[in-house]
C-alpha atoms as a PDB file:
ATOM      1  CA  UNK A   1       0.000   0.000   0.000  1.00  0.00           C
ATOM      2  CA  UNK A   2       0.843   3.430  -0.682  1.00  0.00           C
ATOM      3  CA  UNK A   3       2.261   5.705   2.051  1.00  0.00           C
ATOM      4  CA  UNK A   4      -0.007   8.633   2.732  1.00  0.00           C
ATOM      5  CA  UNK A   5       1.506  11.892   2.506  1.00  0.00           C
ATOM      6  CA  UNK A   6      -1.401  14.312   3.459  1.00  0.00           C
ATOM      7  CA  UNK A   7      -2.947  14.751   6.355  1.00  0.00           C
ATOM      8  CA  UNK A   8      -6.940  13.380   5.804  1.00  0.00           C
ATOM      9  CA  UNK A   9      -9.337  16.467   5.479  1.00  0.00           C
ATOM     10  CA  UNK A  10     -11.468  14.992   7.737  1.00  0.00           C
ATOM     11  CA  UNK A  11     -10.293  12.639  10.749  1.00  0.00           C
ATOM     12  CA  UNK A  12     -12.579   8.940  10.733  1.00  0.00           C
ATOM     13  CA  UNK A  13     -14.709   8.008  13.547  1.00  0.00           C
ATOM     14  CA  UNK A  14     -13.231   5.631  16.113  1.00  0.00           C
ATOM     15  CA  UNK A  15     -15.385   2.593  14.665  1.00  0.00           C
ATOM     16  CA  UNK A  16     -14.359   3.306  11.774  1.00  0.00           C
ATOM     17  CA  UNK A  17     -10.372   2.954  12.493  1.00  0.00           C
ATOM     18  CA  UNK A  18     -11.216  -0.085  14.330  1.00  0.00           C
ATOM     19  CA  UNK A  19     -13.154  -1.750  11.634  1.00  0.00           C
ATOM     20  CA  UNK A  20     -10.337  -1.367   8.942  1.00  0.00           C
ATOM     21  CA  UNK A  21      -8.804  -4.910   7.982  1.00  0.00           C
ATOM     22  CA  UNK A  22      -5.618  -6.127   8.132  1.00  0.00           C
ATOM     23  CA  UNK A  23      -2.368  -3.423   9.634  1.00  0.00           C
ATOM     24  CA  UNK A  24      -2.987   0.076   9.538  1.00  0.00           C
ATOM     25  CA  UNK A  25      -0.345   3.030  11.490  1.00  0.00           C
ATOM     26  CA  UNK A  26      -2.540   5.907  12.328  1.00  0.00           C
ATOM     27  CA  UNK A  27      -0.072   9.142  12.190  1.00  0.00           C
ATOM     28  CA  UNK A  28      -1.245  11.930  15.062  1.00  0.00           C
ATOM     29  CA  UNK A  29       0.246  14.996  14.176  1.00  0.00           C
ATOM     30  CA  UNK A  30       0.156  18.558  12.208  1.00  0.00           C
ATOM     31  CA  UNK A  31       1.751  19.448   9.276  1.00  0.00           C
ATOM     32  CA  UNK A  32       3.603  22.804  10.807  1.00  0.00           C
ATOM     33  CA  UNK A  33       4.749  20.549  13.640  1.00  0.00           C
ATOM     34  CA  UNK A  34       8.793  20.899  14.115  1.00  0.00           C
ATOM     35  CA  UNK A  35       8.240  17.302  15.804  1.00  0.00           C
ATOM     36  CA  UNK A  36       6.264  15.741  12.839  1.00  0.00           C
ATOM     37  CA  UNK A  37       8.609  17.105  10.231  1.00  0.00           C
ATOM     38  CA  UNK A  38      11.817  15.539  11.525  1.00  0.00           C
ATOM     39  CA  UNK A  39       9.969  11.988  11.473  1.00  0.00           C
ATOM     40  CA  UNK A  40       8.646  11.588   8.480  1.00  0.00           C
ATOM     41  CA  UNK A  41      11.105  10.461   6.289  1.00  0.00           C
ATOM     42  CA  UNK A  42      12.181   7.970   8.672  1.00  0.00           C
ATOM     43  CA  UNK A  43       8.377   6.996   9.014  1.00  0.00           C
ATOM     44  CA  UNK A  44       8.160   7.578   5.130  1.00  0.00           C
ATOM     45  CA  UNK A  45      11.251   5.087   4.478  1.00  0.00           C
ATOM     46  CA  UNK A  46      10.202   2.157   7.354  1.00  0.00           C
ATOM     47  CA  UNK A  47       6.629   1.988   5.268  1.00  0.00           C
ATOM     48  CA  UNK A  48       8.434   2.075   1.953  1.00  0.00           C
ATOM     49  CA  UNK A  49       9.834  -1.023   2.819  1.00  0.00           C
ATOM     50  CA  UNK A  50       6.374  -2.916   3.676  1.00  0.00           C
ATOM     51  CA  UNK A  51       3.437  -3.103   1.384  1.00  0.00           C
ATOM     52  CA  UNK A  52       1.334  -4.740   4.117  1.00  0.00           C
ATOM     53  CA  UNK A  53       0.467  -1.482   5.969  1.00  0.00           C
ATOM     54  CA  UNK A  54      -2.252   1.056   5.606  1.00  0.00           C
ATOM     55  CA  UNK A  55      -1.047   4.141   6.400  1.00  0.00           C
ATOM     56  CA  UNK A  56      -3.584   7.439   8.011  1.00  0.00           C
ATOM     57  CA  UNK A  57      -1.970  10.626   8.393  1.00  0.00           C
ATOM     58  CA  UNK A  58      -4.347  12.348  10.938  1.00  0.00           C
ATOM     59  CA  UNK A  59      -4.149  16.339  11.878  1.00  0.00           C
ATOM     60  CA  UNK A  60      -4.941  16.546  15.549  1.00  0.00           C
ATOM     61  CA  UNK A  61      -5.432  19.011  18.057  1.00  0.00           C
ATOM     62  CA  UNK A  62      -8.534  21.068  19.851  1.00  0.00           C
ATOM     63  CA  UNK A  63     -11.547  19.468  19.344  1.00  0.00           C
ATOM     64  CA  UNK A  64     -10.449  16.259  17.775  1.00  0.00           C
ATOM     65  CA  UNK A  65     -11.752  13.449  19.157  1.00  0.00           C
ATOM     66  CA  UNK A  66      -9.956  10.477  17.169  1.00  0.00           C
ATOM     67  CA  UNK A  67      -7.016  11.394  19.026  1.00  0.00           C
ATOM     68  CA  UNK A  68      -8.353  12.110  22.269  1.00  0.00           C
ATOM     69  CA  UNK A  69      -9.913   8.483  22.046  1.00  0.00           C
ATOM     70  CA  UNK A  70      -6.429   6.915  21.671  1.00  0.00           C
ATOM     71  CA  UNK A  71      -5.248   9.012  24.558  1.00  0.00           C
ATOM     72  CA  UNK A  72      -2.925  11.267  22.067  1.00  0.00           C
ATOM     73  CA  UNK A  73      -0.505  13.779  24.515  1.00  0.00           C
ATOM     74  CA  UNK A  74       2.340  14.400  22.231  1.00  0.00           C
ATOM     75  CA  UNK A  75       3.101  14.763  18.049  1.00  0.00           C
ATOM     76  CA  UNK A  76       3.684  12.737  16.676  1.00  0.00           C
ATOM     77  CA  UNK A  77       2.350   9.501  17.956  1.00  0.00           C
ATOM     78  CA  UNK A  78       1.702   6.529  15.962  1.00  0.00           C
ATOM     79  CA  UNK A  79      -0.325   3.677  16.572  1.00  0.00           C
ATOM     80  CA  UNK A  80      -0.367   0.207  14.638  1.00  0.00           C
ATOM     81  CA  UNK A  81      -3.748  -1.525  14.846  1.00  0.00           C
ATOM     82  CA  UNK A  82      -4.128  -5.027  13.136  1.00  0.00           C
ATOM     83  CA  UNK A  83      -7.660  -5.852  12.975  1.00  0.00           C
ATOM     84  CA  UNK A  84      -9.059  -2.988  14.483  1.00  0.00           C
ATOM     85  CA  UNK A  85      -6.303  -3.729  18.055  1.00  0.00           C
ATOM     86  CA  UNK A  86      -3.871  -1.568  18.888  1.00  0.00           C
ATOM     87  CA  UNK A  87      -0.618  -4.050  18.552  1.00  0.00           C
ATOM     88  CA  UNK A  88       2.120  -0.524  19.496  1.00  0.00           C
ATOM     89  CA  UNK A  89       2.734   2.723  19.580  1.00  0.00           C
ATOM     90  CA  UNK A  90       5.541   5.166  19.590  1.00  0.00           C
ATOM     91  CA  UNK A  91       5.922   8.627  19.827  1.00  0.00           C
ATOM     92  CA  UNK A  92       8.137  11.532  18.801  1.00  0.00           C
ATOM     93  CA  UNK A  93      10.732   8.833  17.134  1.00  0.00           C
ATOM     94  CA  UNK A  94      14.149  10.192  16.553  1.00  0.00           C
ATOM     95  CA  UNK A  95      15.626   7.132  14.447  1.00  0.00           C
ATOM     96  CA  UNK A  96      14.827   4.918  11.823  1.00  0.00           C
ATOM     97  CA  UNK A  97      15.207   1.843  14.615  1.00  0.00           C
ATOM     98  CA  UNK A  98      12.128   3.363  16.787  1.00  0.00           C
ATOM     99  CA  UNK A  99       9.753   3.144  13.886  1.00  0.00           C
ATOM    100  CA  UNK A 100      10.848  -0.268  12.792  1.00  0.00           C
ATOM    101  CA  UNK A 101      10.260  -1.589  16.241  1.00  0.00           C
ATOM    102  CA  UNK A 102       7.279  -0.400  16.224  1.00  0.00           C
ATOM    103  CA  UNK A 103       6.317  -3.163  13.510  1.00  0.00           C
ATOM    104  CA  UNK A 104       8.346  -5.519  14.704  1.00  0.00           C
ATOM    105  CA  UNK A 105       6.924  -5.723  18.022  1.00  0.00           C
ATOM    106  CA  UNK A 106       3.131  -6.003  16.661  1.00  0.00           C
ATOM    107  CA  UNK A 107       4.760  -9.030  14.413  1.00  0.00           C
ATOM    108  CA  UNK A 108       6.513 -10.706  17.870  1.00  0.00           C
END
């Protein structure tokens, strides 16, 4: 699967995360972000290198309840779900070996 470079105009429901099949990394961020900017290309290059994984590029902030609902403190977060479960999480990565044990851990 592609990787998702823009942020979705609109964020999806919480059922509606949790019903989408198969691995998907929900990205909590925004795109002016200092945080955000310095991990995307290493988020960018761990998804380049697996075709398995959905990937959701959400803006949060005030009045957002997707990531209020996965208890979002701190840009970016991600969270892996498989199946509609939350498998990991990291936030505010600083190397390319954070991300990637991110999936590794939801394959363990």
């Amino acid at each position: 699967m592609a990787m998702n470079r823009a942020y979705v105009a609109q964020e999806p429901t919480r059922e509606a995360v949790e019903a989408m099949p198969g691995a998907v990394l929900l990205e909590f961020g925004a795109p002016w972000c200092p945080h955000c900017q310095a991990a995307e290309p290493l988020v960018d290059h761990a998804l380049s290198q697996r075709d398995d994984v959905a990937h959701l590029r959400i803006e949060d902030g005030r009045g957002r309840r997707l990531g209020r609902s996965f208890g979002v403190k701190l840009w970016p977060t991600y969270v892996l779900l498989r199946d509609g479960v939350e498998y990991g999480r990291t936030v505010r990565p600083r190397s390319l070996r954070e991300v990637e044990a991110l999936f590794d851990d939801a394959e363990a």
